[in-house]
Protein backbone atom coordinates (compact mmCIF):
# COMPACT_ATOMS: atom_id res chain seq x y z
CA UNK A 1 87.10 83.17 146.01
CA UNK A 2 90.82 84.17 144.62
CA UNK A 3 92.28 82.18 142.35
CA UNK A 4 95.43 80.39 143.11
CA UNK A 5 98.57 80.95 140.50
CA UNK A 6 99.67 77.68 140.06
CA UNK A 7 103.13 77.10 139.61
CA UNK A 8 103.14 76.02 135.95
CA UNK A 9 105.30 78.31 133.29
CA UNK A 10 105.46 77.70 129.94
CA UNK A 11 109.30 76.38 130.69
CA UNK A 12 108.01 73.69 132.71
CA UNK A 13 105.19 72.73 130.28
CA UNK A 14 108.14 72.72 127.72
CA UNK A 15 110.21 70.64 129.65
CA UNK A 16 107.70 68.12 130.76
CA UNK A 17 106.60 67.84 126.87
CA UNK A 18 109.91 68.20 125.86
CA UNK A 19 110.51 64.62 128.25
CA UNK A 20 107.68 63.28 126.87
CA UNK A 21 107.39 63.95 123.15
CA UNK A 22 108.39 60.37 122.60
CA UNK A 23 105.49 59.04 124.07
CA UNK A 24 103.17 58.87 121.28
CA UNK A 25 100.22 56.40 121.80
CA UNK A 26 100.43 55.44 117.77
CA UNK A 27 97.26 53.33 118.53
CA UNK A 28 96.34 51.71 114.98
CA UNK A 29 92.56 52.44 115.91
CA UNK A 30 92.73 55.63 115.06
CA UNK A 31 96.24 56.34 112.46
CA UNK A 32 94.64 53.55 110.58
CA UNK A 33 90.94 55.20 110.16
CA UNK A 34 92.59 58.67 109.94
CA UNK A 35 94.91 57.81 107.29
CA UNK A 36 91.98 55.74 105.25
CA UNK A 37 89.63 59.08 105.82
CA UNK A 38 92.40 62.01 104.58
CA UNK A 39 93.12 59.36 101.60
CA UNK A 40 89.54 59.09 100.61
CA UNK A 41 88.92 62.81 101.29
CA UNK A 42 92.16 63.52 98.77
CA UNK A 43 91.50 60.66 96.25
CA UNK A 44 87.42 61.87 96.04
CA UNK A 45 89.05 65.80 95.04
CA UNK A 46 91.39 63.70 92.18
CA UNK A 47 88.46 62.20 91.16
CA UNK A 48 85.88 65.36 91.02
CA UNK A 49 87.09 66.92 87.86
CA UNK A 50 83.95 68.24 86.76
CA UNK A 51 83.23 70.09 89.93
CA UNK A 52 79.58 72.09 89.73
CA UNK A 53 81.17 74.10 92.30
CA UNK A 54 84.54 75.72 93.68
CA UNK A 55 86.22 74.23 96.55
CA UNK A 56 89.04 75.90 97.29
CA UNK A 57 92.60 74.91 98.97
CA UNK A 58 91.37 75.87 102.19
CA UNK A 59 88.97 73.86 102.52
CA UNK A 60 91.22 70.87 102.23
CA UNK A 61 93.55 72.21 104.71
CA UNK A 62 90.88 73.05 107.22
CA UNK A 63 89.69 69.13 106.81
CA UNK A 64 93.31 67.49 106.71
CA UNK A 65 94.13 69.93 109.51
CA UNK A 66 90.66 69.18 111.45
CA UNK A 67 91.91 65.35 111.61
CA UNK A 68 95.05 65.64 112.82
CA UNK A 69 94.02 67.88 115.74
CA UNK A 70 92.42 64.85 116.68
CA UNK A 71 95.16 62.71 116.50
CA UNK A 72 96.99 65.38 118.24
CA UNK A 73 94.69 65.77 121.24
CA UNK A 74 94.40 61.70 121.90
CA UNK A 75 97.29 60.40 120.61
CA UNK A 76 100.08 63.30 121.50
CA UNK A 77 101.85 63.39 125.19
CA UNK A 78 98.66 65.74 125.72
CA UNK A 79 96.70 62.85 126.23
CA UNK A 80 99.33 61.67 128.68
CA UNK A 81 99.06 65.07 131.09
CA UNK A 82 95.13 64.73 130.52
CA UNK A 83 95.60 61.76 132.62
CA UNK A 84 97.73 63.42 135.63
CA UNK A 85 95.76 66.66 135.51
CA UNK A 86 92.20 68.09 135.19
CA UNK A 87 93.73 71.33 133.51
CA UNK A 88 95.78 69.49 129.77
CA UNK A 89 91.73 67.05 129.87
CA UNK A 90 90.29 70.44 129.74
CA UNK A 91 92.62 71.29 126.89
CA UNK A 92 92.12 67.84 124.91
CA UNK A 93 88.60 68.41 125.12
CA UNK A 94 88.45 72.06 123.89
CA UNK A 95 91.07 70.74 121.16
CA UNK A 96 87.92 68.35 120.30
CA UNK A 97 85.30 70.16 120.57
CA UNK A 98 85.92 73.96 119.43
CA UNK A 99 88.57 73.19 116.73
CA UNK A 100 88.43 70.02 115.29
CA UNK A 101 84.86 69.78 114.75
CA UNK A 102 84.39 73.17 113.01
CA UNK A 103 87.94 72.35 110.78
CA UNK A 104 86.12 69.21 109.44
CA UNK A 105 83.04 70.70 108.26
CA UNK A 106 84.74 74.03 107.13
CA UNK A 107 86.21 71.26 104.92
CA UNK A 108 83.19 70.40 103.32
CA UNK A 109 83.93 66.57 103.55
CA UNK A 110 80.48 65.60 101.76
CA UNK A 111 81.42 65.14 98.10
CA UNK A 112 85.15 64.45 98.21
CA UNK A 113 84.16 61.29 100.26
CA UNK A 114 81.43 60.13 99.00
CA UNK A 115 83.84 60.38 95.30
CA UNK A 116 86.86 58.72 97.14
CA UNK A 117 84.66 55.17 98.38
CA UNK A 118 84.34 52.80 95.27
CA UNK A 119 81.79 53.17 93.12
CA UNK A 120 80.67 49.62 93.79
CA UNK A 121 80.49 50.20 97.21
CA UNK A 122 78.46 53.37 97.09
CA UNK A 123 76.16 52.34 94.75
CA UNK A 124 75.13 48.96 96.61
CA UNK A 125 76.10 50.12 100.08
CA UNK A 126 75.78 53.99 100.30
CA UNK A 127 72.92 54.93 97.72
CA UNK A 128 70.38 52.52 99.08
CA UNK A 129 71.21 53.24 102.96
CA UNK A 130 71.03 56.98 102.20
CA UNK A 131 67.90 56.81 100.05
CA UNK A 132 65.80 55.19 103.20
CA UNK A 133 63.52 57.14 104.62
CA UNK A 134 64.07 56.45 107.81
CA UNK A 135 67.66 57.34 107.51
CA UNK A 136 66.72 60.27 106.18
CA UNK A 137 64.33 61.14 108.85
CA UNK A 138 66.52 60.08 111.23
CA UNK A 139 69.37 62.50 109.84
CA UNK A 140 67.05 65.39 110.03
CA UNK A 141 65.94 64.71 113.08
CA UNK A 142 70.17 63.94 114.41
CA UNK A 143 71.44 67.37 113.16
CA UNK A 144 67.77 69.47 114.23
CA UNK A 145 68.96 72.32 116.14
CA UNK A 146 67.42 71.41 119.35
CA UNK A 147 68.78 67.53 119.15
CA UNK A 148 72.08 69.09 118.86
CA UNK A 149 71.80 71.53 121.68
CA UNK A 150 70.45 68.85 124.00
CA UNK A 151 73.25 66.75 123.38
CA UNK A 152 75.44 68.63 123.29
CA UNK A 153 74.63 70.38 126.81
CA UNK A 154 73.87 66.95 128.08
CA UNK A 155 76.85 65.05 127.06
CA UNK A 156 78.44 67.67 128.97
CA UNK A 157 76.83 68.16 131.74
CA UNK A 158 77.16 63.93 132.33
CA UNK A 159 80.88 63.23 131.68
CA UNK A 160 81.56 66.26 134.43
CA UNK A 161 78.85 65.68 136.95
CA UNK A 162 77.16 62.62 136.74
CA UNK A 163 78.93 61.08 139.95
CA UNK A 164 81.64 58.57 138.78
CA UNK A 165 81.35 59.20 135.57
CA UNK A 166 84.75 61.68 135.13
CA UNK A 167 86.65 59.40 136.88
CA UNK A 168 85.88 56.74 135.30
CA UNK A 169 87.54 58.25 132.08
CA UNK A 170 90.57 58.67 134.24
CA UNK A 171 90.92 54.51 134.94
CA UNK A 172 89.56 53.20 131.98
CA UNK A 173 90.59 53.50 128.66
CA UNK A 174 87.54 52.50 127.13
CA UNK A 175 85.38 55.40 128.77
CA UNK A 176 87.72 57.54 128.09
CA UNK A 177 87.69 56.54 124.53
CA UNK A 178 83.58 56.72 124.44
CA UNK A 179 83.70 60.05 126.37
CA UNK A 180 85.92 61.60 123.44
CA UNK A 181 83.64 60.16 120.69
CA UNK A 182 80.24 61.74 122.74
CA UNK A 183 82.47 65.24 122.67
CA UNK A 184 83.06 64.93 119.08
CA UNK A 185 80.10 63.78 117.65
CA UNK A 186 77.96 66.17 119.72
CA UNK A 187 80.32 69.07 118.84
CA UNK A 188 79.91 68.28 115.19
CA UNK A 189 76.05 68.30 115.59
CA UNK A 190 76.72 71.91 116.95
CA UNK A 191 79.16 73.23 114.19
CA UNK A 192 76.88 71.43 111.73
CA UNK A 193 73.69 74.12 112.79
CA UNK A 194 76.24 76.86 111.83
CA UNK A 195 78.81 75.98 109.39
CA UNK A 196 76.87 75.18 105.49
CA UNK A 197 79.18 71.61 104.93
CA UNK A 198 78.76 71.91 101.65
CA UNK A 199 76.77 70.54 99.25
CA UNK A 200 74.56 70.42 102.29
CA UNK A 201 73.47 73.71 104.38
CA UNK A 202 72.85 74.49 107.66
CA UNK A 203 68.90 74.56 108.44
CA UNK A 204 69.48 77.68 110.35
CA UNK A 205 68.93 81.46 108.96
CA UNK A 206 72.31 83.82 109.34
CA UNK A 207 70.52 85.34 112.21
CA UNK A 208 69.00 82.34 113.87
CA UNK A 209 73.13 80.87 113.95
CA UNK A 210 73.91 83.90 116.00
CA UNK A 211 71.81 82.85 118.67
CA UNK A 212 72.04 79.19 118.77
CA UNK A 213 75.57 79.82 119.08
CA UNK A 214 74.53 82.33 122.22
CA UNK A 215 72.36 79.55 123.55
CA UNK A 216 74.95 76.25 123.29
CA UNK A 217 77.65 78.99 124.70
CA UNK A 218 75.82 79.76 127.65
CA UNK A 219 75.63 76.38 129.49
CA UNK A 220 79.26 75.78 128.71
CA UNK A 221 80.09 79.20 130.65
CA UNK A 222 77.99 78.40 133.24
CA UNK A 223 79.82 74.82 134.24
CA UNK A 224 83.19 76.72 133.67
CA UNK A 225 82.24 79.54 136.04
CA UNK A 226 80.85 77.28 138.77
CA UNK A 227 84.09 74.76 138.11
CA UNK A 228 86.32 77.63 138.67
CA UNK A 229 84.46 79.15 141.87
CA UNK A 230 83.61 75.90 143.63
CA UNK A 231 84.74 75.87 146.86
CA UNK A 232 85.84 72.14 146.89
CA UNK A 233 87.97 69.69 144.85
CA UNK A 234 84.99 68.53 142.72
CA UNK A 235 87.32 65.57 140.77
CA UNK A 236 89.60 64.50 143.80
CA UNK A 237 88.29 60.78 142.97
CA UNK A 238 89.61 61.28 139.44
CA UNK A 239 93.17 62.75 140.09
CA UNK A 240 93.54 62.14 143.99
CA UNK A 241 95.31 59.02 143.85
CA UNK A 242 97.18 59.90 140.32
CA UNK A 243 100.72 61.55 140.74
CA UNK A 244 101.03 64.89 139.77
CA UNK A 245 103.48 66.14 136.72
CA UNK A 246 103.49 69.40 137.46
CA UNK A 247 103.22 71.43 141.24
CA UNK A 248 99.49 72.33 141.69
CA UNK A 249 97.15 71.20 143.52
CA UNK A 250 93.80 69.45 143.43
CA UNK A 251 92.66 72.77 143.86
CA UNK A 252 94.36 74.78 142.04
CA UNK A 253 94.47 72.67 139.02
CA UNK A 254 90.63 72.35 138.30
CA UNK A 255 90.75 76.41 138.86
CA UNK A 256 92.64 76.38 135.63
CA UNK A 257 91.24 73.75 133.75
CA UNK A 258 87.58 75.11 134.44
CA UNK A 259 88.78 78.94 133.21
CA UNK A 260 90.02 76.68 129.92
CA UNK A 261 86.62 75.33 129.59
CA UNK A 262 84.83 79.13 130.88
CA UNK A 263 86.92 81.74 128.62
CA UNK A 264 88.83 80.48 125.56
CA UNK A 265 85.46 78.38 124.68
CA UNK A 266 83.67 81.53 125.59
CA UNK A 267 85.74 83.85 123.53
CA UNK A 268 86.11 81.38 120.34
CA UNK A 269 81.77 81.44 120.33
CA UNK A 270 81.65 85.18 120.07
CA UNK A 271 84.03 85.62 117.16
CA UNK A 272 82.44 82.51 115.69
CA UNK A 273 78.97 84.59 116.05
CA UNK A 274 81.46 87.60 114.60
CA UNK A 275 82.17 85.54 111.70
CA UNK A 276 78.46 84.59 111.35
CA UNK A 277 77.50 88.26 111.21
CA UNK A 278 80.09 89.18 108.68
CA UNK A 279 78.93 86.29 106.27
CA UNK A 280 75.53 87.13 106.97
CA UNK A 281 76.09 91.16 105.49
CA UNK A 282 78.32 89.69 102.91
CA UNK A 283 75.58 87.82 101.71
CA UNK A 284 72.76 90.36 102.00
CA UNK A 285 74.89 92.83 100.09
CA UNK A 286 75.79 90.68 97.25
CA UNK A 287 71.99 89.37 96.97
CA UNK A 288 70.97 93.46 96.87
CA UNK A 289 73.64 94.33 94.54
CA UNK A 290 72.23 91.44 92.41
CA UNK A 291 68.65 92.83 92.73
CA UNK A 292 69.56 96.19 91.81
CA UNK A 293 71.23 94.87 89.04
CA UNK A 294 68.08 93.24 87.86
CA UNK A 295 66.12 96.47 88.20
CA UNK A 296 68.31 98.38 86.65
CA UNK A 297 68.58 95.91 83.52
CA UNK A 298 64.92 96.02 83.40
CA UNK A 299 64.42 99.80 83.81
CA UNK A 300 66.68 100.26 80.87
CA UNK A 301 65.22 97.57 78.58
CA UNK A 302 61.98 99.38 79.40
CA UNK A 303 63.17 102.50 78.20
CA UNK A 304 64.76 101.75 74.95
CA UNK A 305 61.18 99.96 74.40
């Protein structure tokens, strides 16, 4: 099958944004929760004086920066296109999915919130909730490797296939809304098997990362491939009956978005299994440095015995 060029240039995108960049949906659903979470996130690091660890600047950057990717990819004109073509949805969800999620965690968002609530409401709200078994169990069993690879493929799989379901998101807000939180939250699950959010760790050995990575990539490339090479409009429900912004077609349109989803999601797991590998030597060599270290202190105390 070849691939169509569409007629879409980074002038045009320009312009159409350009047009556009007015059009902020400043919904007070989200500002309001996102504002309330950096505020807690940034009053909890004021608060942590007497930190039993580092947590350096980048980490709150990566967070602050996490949660306004969000904003960005539902509240910016973005969200706008996503609703004229398949190609700028495929964008708001990678937006989601493959940056967000990881920038939150990488942010280590544990302790700074859990400092920034009110002490009266964590102790009689937080501590006891939190201290239940069942939540506990629960939690294990929500962020268990294979729970979050299920989901993860699933909730996938669903929102794209299931018939009706992907254009439903187109018509109705509130779908669209739920279909954004099911991309998040099961993204997060992912990133949370890889990334060690701090004080909490990832139940997954360096090397056992690598491949979950491998195996929650590999689905994901699959749908993008066969998105790409079907040989009919698979979403013509969805965008059919919705004027166009830019000059592509039906056709040509879910070619591009479904390369979005295929390579750029594809590329950002393997140097996300890069980075894994690196941290994983870094590690190794520091813990054998610290071993021979040992031996070598005890060699010589056992000599000048």
């Amino acid at each position: 099958m070849a691939i169509p060029a569409p007629s879409v240039t980074v002038e045009a995108v320009s312009h159409v944004i350009g047009e556009r960049w007015g059009a902020w949906d400043l919904e007070p659903v989200l500002l309001v929760p996102a504002a309330l979470l950096i505020a807690v996130y940034v009053h909890g690091l004021d608060r942590w004086r007497e930190r039993s660890r580092p947590h350096s600047a980048w980490r709150t950057a990566s967070f602050i920066s996490g949660v306004l990717i969000v904003l960005l990819a539902l509240l910016s004109p973005l969200h706008w296109l996503a609703d004229h073509h398949f190609t700028f949805h495929m964008v708001q969800h990678e937006l989601l999915m493959m940056v967000a999620a990881p920038l939150i965690l990488l942010g280590a968002p544990t302790t700074p919130i859990l400092r920034g609530i009110p002490r009266g409401v964590r102790r009689a709200v937080l501590e006891p909730v939190f201290n239940a078994s069942v939540v506990r169990t629960g939690f294990r069993w929500l962020t268990h490797p294979v729970t979050a690879f299920v989901a993860y493929t699933v909730t996938l799989y669903s929102w794209h296939f299931f018939p009706g379901w992907y254009a439903a998101t187109v018509t109705n807000g509130y779908i669209h809304d739920v279909q954004h939180l099911t991309f998040l939250g099961s993204a997060m699950l992912v990133w949370w098997n890889v990334i060690d959010p701090r004080p909490l760790h990832a139940p997954l050995p360096y090397p056992m990362r690598m491949a979950f990575l491998f195996a929650v990539a590999t689905p994901k490339a699959f749908m993008g491939a066969f998105i790409t090479y079907s040989s009919r409009v698979l979403y013509e429900d969805a965008y059919g009956g919705v004027p166009p912004v830019f000059d592509m077609s039906l056709a040509t349109d879910q070619v591009v978005g479904g390369m979005i989803m295929w390579v750029p999601s594809l590329m950002m797991y393997l140097i996300a299994i890069g980075i894994v590998f690196f941290v994983w030597t870094q590690k190794s060599e520091a813990s054998q440095r610290e071993a021979d270290a040992r031996r070598d202190a005890l060699a010589t105390a056992e000599a000048g015995d």
